[in-house]
PDB file of N, CA and C in Angstrom:
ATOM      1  N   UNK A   1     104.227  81.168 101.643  1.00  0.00           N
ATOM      2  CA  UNK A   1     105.567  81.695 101.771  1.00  0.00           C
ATOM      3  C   UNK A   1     105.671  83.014 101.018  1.00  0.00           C
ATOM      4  N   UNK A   2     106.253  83.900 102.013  1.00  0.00           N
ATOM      5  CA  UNK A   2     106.444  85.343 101.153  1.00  0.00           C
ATOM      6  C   UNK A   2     107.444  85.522  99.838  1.00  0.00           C
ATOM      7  N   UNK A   3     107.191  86.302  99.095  1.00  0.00           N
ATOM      8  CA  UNK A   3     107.956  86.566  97.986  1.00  0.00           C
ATOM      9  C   UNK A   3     109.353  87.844  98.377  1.00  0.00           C
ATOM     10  N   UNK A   4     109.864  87.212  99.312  1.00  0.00           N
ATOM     11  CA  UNK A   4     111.027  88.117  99.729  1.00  0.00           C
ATOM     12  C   UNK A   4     111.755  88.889  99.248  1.00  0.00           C
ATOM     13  N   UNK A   5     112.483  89.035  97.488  1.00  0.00           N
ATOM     14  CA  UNK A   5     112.455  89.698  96.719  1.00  0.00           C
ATOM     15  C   UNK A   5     111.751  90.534  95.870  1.00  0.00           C
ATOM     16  N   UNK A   6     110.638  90.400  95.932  1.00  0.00           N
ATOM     17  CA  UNK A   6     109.480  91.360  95.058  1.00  0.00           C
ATOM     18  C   UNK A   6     108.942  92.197  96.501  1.00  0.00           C
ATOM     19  N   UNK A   7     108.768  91.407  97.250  1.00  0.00           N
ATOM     20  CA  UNK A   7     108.699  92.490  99.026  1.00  0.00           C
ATOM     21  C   UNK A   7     109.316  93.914  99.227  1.00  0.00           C
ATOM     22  N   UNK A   8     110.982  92.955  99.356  1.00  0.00           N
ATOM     23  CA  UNK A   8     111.821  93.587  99.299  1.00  0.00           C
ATOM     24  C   UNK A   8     112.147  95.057  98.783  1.00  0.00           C
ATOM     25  N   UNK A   9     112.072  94.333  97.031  1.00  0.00           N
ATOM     26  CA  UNK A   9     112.045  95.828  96.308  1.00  0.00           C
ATOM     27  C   UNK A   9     111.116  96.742  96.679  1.00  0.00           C
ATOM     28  N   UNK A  10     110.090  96.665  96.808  1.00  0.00           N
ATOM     29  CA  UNK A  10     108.380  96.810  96.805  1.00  0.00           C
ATOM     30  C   UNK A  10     109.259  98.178  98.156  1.00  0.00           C
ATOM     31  N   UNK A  11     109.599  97.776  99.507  1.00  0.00           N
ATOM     32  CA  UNK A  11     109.863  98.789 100.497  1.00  0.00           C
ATOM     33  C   UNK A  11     110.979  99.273 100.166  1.00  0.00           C
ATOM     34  N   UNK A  12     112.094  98.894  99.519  1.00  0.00           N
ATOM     35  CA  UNK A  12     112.981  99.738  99.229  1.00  0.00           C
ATOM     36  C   UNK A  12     112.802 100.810  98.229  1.00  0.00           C
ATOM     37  N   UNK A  13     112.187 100.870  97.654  1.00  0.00           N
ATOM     38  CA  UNK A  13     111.126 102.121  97.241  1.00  0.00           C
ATOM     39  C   UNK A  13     110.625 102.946  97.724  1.00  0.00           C
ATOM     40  N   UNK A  14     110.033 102.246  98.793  1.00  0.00           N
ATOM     41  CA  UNK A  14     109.070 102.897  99.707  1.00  0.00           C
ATOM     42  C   UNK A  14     110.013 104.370 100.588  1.00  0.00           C
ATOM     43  N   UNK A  15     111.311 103.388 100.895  1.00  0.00           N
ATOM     44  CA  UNK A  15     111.709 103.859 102.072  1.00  0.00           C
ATOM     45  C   UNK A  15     112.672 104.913 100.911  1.00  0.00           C
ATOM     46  N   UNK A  16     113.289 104.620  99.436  1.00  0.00           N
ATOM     47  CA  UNK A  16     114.166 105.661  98.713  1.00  0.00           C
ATOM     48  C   UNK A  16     112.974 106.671  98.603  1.00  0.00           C
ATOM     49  N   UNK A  17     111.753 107.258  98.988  1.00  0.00           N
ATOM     50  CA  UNK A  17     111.424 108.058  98.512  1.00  0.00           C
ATOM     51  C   UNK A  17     111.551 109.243  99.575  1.00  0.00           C
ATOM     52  N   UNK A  18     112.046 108.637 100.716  1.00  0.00           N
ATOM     53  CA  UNK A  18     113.132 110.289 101.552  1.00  0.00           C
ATOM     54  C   UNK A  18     112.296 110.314 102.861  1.00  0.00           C
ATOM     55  N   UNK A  19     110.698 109.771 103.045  1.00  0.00           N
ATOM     56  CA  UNK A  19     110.376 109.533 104.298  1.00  0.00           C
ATOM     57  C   UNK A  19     110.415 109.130 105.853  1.00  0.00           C
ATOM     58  N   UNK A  20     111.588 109.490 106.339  1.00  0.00           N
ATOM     59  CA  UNK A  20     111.691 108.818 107.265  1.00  0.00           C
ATOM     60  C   UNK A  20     111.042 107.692 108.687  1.00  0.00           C
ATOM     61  N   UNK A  21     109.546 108.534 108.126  1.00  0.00           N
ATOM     62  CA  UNK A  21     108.868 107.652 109.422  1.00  0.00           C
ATOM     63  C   UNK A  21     108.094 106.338 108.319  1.00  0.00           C
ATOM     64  N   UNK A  22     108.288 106.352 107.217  1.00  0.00           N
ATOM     65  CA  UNK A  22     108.193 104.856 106.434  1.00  0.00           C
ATOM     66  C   UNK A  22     108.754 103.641 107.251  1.00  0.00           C
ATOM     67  N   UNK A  23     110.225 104.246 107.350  1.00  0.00           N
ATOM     68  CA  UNK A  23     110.576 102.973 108.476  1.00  0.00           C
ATOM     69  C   UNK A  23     110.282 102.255 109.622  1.00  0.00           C
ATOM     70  N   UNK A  24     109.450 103.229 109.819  1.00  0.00           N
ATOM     71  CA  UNK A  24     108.682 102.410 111.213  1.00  0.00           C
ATOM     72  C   UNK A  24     107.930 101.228 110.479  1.00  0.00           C
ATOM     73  N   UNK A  25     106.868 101.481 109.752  1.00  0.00           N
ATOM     74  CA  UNK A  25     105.976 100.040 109.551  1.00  0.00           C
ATOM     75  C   UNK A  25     107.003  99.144 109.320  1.00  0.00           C
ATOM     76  N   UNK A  26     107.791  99.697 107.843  1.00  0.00           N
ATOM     77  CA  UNK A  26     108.354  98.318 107.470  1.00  0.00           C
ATOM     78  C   UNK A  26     108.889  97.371 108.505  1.00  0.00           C
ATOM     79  N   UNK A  27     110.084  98.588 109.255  1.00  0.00           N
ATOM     80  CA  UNK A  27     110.456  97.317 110.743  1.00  0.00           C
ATOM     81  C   UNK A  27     109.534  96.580 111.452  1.00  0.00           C
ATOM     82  N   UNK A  28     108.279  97.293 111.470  1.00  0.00           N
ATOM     83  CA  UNK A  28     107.252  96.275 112.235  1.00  0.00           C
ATOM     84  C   UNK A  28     107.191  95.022 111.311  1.00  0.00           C
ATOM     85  N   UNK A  29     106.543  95.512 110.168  1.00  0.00           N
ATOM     86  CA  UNK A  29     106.306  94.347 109.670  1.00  0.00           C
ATOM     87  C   UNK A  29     107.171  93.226 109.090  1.00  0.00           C
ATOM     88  N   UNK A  30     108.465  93.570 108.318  1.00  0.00           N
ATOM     89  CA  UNK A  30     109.625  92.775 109.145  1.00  0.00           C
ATOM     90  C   UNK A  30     109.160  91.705 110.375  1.00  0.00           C
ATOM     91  N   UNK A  31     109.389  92.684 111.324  1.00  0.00           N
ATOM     92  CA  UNK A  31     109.837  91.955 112.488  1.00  0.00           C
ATOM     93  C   UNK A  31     108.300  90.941 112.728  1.00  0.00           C
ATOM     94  N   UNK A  32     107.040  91.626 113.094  1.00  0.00           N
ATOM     95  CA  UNK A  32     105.955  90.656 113.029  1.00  0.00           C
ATOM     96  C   UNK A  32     106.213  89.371 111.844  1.00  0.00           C
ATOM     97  N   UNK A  33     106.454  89.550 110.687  1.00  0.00           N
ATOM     98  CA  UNK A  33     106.736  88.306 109.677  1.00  0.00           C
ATOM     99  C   UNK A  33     107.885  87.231 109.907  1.00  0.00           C
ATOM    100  N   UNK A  34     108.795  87.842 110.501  1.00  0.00           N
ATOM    101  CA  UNK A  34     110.035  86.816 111.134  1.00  0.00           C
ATOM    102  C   UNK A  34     109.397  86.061 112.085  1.00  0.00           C
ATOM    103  N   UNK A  35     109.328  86.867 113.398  1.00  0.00           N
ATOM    104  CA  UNK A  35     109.513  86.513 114.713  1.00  0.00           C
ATOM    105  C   UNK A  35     107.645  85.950 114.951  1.00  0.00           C
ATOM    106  N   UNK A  36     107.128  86.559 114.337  1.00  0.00           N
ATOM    107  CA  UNK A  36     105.450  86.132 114.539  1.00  0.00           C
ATOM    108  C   UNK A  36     104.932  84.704 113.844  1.00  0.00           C
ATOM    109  N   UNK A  37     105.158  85.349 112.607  1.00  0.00           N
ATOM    110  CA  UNK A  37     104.762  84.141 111.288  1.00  0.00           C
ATOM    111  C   UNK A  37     105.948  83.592 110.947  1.00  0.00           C
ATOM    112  N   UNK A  38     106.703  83.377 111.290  1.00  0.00           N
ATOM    113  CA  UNK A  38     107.917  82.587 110.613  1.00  0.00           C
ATOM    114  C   UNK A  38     108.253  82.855 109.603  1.00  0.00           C
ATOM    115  N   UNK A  39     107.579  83.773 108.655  1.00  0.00           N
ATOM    116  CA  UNK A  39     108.131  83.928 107.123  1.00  0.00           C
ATOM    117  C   UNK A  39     108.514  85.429 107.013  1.00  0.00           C
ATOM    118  N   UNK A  40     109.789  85.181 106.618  1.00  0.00           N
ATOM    119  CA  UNK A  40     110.574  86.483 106.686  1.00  0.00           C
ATOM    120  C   UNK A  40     110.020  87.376 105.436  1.00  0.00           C
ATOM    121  N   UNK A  41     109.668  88.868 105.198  1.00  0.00           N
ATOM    122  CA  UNK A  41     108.852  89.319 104.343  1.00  0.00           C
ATOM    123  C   UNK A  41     110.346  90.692 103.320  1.00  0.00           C
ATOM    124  N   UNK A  42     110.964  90.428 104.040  1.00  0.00           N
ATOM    125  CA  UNK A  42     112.344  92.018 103.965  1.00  0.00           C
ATOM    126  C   UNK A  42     113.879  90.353 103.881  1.00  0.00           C
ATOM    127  N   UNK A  43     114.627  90.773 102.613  1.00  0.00           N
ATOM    128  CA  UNK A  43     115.354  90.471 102.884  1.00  0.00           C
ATOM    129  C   UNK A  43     116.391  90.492 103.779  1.00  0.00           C
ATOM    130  N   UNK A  44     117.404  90.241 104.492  1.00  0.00           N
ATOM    131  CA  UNK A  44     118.034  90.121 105.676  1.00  0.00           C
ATOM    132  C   UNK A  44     118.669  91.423 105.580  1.00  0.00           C
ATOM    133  N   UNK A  45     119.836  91.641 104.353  1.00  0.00           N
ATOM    134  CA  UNK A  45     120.415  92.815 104.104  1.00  0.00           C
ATOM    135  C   UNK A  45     119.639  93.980 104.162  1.00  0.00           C
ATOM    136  N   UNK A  46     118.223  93.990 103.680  1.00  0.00           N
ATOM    137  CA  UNK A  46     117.138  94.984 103.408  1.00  0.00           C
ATOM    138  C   UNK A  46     116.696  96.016 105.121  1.00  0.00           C
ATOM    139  N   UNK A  47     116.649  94.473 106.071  1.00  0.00           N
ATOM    140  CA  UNK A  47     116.044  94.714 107.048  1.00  0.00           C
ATOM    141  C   UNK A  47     117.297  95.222 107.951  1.00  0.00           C
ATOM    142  N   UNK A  48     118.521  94.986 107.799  1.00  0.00           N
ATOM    143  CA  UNK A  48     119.636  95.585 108.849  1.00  0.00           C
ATOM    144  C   UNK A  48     119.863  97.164 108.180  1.00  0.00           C
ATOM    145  N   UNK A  49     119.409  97.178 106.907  1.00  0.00           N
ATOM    146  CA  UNK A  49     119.700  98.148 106.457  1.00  0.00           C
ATOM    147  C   UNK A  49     118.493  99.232 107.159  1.00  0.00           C
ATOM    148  N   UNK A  50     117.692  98.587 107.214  1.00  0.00           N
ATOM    149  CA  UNK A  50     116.185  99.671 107.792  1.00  0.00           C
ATOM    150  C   UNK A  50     116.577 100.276 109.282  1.00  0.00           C
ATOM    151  N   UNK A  51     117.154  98.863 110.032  1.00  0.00           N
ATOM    152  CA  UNK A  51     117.200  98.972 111.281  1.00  0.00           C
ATOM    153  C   UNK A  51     118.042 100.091 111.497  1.00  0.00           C
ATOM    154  N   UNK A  52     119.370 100.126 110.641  1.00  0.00           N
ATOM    155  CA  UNK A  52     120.675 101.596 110.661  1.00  0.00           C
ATOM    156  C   UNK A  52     119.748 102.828 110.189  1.00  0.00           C
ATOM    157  N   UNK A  53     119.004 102.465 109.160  1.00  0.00           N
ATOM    158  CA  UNK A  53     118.479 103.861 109.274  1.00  0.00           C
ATOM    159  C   UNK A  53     117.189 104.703 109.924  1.00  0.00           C
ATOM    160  N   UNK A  54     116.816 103.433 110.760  1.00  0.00           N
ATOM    161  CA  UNK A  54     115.877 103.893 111.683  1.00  0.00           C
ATOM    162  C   UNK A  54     116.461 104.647 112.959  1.00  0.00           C
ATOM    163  N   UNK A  55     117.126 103.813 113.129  1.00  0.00           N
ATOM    164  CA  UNK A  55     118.157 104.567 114.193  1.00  0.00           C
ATOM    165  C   UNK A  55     118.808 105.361 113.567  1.00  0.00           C
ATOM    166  N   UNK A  56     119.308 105.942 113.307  1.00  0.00           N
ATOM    167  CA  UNK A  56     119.947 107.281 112.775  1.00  0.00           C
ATOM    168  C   UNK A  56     118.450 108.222 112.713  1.00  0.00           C
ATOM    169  N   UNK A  57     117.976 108.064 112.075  1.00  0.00           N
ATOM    170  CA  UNK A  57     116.573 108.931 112.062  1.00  0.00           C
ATOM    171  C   UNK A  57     116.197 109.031 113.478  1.00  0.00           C
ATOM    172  N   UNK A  58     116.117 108.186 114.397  1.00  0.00           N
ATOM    173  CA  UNK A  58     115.267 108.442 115.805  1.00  0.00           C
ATOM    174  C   UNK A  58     116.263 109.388 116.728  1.00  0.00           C
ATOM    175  N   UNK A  59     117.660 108.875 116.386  1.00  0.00           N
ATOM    176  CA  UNK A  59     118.647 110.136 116.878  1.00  0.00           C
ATOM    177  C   UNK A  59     118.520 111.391 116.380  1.00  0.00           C
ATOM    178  N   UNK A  60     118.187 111.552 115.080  1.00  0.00           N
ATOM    179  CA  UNK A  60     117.929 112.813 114.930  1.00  0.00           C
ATOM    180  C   UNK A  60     116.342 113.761 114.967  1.00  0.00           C
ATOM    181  N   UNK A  61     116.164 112.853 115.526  1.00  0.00           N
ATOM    182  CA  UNK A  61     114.600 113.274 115.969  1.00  0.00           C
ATOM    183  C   UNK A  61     114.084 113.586 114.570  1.00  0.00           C
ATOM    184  N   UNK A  62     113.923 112.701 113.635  1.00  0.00           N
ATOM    185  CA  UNK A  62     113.169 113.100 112.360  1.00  0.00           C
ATOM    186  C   UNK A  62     112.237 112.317 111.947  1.00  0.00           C
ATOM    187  N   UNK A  63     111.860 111.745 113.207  1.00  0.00           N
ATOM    188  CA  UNK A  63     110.610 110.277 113.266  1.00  0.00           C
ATOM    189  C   UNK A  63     109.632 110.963 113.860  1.00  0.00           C
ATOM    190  N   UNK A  64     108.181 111.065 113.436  1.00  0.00           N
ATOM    191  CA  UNK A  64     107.293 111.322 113.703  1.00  0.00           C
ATOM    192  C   UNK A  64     106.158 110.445 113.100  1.00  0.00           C
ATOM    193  N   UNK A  65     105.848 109.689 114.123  1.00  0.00           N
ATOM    194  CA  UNK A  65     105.272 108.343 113.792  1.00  0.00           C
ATOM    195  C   UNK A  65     104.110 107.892 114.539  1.00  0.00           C
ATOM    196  N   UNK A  66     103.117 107.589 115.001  1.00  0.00           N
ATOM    197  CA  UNK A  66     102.696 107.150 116.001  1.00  0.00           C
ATOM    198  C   UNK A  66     102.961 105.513 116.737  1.00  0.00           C
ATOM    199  N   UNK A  67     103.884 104.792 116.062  1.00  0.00           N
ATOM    200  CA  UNK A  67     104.480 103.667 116.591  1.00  0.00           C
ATOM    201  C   UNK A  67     105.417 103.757 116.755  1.00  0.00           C
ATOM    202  N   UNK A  68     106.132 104.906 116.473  1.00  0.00           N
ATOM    203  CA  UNK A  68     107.887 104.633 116.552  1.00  0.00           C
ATOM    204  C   UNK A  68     108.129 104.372 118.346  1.00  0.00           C
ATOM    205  N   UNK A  69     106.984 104.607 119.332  1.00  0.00           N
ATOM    206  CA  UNK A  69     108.167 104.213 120.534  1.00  0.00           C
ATOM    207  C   UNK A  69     107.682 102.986 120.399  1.00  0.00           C
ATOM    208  N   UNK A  70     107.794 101.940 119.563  1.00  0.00           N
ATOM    209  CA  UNK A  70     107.952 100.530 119.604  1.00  0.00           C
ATOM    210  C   UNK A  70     109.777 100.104 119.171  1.00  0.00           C
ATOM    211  N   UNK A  71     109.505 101.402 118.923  1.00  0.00           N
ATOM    212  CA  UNK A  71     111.221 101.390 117.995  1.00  0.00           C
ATOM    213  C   UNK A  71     112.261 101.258 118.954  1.00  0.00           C
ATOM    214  N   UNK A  72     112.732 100.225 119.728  1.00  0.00           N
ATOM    215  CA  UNK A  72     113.833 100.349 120.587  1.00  0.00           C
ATOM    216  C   UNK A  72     115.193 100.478 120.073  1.00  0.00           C
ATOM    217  N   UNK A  73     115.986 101.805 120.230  1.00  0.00           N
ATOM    218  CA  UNK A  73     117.345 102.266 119.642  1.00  0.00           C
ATOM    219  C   UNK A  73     118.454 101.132 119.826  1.00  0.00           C
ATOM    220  N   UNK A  74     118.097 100.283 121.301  1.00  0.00           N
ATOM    221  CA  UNK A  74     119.049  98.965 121.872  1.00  0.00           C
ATOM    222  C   UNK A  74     118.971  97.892 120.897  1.00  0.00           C
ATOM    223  N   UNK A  75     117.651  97.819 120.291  1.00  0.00           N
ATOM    224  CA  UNK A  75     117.257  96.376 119.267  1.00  0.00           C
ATOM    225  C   UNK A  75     117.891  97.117 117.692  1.00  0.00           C
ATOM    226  N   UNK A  76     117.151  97.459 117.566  1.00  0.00           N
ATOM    227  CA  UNK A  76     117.620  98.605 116.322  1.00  0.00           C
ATOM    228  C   UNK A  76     119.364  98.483 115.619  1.00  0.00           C
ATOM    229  N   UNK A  77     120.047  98.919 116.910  1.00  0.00           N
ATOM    230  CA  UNK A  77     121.276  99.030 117.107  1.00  0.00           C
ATOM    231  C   UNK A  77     121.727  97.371 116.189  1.00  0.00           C
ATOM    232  N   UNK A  78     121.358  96.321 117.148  1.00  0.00           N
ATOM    233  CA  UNK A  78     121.656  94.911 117.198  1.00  0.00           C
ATOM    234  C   UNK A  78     120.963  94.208 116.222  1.00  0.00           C
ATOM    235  N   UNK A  79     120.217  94.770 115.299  1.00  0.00           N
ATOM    236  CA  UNK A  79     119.228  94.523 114.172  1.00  0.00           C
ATOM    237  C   UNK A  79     118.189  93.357 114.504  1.00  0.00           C
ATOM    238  N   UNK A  80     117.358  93.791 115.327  1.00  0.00           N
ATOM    239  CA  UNK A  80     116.596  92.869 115.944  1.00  0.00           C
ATOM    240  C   UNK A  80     115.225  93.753 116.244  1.00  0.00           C
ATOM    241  N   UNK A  81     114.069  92.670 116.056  1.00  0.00           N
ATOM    242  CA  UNK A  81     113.121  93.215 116.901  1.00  0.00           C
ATOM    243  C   UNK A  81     112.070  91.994 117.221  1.00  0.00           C
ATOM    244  N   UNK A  82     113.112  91.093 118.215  1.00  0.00           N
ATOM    245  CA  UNK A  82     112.881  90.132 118.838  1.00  0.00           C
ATOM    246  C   UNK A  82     112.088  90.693 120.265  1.00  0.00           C
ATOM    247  N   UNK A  83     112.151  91.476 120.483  1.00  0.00           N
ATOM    248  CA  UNK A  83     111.848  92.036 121.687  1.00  0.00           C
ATOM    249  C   UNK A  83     110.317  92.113 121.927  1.00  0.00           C
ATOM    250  N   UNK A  84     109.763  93.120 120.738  1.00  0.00           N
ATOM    251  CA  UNK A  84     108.795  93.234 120.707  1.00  0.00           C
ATOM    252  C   UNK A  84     107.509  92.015 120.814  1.00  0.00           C
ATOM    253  N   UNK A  85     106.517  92.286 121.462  1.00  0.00           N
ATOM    254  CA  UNK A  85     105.585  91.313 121.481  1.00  0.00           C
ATOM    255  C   UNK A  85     104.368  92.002 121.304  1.00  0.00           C
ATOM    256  N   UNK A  86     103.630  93.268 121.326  1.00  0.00           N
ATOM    257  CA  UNK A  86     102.534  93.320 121.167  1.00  0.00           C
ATOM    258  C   UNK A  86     102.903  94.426 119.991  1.00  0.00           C
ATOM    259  N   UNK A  87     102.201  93.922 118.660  1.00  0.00           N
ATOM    260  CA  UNK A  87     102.077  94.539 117.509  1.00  0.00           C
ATOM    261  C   UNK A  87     100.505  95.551 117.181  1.00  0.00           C
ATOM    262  N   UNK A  88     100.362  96.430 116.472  1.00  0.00           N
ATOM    263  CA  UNK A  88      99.695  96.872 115.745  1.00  0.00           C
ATOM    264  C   UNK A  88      98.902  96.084 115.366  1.00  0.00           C
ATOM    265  N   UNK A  89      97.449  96.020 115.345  1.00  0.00           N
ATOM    266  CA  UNK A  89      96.641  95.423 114.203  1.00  0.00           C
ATOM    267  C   UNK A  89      97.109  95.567 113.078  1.00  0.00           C
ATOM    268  N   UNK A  90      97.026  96.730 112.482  1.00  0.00           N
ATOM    269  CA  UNK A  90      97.663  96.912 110.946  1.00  0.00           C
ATOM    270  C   UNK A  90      98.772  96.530 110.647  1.00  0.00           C
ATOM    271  N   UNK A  91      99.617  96.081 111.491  1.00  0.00           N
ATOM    272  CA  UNK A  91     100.683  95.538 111.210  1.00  0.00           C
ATOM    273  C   UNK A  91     100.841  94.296 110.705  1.00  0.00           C
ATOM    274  N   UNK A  92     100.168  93.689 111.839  1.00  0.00           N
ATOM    275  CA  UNK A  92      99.532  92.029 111.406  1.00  0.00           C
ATOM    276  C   UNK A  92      99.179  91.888 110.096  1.00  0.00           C
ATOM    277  N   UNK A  93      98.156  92.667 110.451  1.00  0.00           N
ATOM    278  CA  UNK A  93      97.362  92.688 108.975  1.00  0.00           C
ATOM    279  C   UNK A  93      98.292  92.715 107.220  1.00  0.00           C
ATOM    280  N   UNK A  94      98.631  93.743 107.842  1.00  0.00           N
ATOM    281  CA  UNK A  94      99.699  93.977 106.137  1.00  0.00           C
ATOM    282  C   UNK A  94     100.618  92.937 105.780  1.00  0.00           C
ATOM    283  N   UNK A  95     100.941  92.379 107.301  1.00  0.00           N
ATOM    284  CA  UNK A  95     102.530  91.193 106.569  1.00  0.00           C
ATOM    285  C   UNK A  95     101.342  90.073 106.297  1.00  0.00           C
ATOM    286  N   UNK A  96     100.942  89.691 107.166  1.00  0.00           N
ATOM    287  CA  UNK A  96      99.331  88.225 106.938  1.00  0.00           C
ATOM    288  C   UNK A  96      99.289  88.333 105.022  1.00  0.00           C
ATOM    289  N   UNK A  97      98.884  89.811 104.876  1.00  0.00           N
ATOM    290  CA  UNK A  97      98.510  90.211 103.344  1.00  0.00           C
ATOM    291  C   UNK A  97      99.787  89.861 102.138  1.00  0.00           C
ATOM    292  N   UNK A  98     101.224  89.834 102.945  1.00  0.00           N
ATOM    293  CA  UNK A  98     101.624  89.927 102.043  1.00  0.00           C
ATOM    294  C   UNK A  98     102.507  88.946 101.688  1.00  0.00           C
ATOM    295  N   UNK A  99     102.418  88.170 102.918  1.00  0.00           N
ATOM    296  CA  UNK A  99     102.689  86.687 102.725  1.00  0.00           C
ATOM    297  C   UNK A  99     101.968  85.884 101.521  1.00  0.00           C
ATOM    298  N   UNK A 100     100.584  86.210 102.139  1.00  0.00           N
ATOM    299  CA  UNK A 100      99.484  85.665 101.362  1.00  0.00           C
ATOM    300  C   UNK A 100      99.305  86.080  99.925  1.00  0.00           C
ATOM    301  N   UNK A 101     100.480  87.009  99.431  1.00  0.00           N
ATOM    302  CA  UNK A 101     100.316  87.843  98.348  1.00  0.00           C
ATOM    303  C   UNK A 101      98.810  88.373  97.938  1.00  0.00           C
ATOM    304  N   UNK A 102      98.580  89.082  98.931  1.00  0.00           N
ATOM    305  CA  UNK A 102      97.020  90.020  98.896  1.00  0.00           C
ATOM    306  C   UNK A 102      97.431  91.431  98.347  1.00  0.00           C
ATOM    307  N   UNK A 103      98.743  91.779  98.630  1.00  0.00           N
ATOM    308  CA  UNK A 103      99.026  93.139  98.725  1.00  0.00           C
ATOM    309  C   UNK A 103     100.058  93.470  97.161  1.00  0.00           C
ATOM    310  N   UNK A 104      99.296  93.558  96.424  1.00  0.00           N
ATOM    311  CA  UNK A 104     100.435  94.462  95.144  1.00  0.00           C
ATOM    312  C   UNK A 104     101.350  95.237  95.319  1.00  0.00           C
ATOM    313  N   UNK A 105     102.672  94.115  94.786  1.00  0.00           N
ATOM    314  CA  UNK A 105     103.838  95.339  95.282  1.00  0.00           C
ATOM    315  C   UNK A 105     104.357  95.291  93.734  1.00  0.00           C
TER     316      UNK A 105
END
């Protein structure tokens, strides 16, 4: 079971340091840890909060990402990324890690 608060903080860091295309993984991996593995890795508030500012960023065209067109503005919107079904290797990989607490946050 993930440590959802030490996660948590761990990307909200990530994402206060002004990067906008940060938000892409985290939503992946989010969403792969919910909807994939059952264990949610982003607290709930954390992750609606990503989703508003992913979208706002993809409207302003300030995403430059090579996954962001996984980023659907419709899911996003609705704080979801139930949609998605085929993930990133590295994506997998990182939430697997950080469930498993492999990954120092």
């Amino acid at each position: 079971m993930a440590d959802v608060e030490r996660i948590s903080a761990f990307a909200e860091n990530a994402i206060e340091q002004g990067n906008p295309n940060l938000l892409v993984p985290w939503y992946l991996i989010g969403c792969y840890a919910y909807y994939v593995l059952d264990d949610p890795v982003l607290s709930d508030d954390l992750f609606d909060r990503i989703c508003f500012l992913l979208m706002e960023a993809l409207d302003a065209i300030e995403i430059d990402h090579m996954h962001a067109h996984l980023c659907d503005p419709e899911a996003l919107q609705a704080g979801t990324g139930y949609q998605l079904k085929d993930y990133p290797s590295r994506v997998a990989s990182v939430a697997e890690r950080f469930i498993a607490g492999e990954v120092p946050t």
